[in-house]
C-alpha atoms as a PDB file:
ATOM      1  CA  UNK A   1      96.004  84.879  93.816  1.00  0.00           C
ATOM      2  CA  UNK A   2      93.473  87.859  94.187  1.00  0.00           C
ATOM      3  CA  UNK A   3      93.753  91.889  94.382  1.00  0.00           C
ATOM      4  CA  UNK A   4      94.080  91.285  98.294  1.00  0.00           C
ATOM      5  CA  UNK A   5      96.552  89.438  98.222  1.00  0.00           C
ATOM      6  CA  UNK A   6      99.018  90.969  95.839  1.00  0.00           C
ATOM      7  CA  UNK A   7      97.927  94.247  97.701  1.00  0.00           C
ATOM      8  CA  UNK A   8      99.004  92.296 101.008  1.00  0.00           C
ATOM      9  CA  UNK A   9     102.162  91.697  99.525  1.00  0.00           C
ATOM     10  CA  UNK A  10     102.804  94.878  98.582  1.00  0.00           C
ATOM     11  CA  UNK A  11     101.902  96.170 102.064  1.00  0.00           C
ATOM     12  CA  UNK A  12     103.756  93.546 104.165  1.00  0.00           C
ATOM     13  CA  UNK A  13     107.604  95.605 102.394  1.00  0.00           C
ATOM     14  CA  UNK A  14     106.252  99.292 103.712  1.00  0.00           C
ATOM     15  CA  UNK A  15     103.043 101.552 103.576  1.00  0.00           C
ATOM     16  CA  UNK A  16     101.477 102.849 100.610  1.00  0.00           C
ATOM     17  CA  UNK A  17      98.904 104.968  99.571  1.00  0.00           C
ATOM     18  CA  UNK A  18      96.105 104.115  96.778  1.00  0.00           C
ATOM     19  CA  UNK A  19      97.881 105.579  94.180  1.00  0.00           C
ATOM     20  CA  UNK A  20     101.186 104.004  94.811  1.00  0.00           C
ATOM     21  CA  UNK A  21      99.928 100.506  95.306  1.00  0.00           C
ATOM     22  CA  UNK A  22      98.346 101.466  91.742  1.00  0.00           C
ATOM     23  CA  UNK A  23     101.318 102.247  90.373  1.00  0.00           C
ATOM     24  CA  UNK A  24     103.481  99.721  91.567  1.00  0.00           C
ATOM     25  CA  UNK A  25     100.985  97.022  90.109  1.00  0.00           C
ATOM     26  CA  UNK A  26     101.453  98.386  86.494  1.00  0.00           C
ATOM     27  CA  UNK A  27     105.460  98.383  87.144  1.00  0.00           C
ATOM     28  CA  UNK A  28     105.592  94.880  88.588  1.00  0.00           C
ATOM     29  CA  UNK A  29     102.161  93.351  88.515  1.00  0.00           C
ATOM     30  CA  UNK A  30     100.710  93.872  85.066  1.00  0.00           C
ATOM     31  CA  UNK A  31     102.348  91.289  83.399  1.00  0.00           C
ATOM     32  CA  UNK A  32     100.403  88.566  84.980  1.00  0.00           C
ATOM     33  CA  UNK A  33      97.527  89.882  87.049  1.00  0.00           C
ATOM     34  CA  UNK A  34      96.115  93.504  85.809  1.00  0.00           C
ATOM     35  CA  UNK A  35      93.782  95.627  88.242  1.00  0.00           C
ATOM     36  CA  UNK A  36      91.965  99.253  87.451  1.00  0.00           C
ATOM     37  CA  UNK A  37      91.263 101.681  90.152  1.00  0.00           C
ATOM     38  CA  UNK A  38      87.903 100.557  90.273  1.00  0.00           C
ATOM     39  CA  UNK A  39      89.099  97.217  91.654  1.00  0.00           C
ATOM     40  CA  UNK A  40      91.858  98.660  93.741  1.00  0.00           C
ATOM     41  CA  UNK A  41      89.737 100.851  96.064  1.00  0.00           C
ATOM     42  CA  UNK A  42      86.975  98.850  96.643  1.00  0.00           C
ATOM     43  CA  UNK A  43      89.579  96.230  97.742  1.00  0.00           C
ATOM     44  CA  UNK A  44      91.193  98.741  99.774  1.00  0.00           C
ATOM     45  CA  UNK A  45      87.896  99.462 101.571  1.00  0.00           C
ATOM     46  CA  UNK A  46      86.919  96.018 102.413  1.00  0.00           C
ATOM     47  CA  UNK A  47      90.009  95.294 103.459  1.00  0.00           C
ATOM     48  CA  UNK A  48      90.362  97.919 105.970  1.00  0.00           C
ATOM     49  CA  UNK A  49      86.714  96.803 107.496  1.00  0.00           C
ATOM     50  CA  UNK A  50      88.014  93.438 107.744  1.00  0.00           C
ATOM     51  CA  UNK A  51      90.823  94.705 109.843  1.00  0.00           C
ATOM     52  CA  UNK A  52      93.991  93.454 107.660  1.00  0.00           C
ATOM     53  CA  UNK A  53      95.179  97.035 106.749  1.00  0.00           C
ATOM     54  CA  UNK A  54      95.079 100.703 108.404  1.00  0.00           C
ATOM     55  CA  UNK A  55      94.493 103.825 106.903  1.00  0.00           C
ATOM     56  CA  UNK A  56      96.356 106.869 108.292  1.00  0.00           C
ATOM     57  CA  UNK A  57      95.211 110.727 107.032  1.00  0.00           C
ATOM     58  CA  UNK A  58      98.349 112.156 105.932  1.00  0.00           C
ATOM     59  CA  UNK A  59      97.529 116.250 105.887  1.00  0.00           C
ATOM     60  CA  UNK A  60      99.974 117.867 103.317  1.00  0.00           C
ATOM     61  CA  UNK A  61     100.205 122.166 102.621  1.00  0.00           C
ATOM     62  CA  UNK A  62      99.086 123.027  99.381  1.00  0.00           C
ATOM     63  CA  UNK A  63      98.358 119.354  98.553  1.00  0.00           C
ATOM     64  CA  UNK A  64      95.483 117.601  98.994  1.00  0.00           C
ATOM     65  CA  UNK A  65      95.783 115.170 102.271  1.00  0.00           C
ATOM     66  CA  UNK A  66      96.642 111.449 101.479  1.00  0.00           C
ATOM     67  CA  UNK A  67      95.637 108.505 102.676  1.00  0.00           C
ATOM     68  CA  UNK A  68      99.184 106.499 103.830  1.00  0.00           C
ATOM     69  CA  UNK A  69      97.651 102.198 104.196  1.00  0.00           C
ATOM     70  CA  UNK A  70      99.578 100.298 106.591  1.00  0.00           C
ATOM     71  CA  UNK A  71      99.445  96.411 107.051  1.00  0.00           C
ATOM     72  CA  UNK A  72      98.228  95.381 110.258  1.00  0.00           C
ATOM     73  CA  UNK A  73      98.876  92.001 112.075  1.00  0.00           C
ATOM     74  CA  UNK A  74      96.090  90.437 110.894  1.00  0.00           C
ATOM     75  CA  UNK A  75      96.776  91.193 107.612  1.00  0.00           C
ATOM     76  CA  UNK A  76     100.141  89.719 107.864  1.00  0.00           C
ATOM     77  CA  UNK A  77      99.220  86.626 109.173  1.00  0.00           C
ATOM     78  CA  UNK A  78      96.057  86.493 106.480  1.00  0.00           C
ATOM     79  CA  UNK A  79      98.779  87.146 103.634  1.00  0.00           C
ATOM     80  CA  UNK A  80     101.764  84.342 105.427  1.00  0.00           C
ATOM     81  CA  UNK A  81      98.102  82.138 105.429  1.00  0.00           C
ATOM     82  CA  UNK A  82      98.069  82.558 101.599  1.00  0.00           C
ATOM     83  CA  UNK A  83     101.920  82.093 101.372  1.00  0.00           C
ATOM     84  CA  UNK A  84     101.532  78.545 103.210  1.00  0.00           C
ATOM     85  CA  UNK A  85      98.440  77.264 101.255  1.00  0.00           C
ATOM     86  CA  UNK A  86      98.508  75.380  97.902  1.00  0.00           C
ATOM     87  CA  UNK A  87      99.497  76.545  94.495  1.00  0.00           C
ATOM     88  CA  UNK A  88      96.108  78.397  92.033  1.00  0.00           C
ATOM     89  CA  UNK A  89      96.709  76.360  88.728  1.00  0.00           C
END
């Protein structure tokens, strides 16, 4: 298992933004696998280049704008790919 693909998981149930996905892995996540922002967003970044996830600019009033990450079909069949292959030791 790797920060994409816990991230995929996380995705694949509804969109997030960077800040839930962080929070969400120190609710659930931390136990087992820990991750800093500094690992989240440069995860976040490759994986939208790669195609597996979409960003969408959410503009708020009197907020600043957030960025709402969506799973795309790629992504789901990259995470269902993990799912199926063998078990990390």
């Amino acid at each position: 298992m790797n920060s994409q693909d816990v991230i995929l998981g996380m995705l694949m149930k509804e969109s997030l933004t960077g800040y839930e996905i962080k929070q969400l892995w120190g609710d659930v996540f931390s136990y087992f696998y820990s991750a800093s922002y500094g690992t989240i967003y440069p995860t976040l970044t490759r994986m939208e280049k790669e195609g597996l996830i979409a960003r969408e600019l959410v503009i708020q009033d009197g907020k600043p704008n957030k960025n709402v990450l969506t799973i795309t079909d790629k992504g789901r069949e990259s995470f269902n790919t993990y799912l199926q292959g063998p078990l990390d030791e």
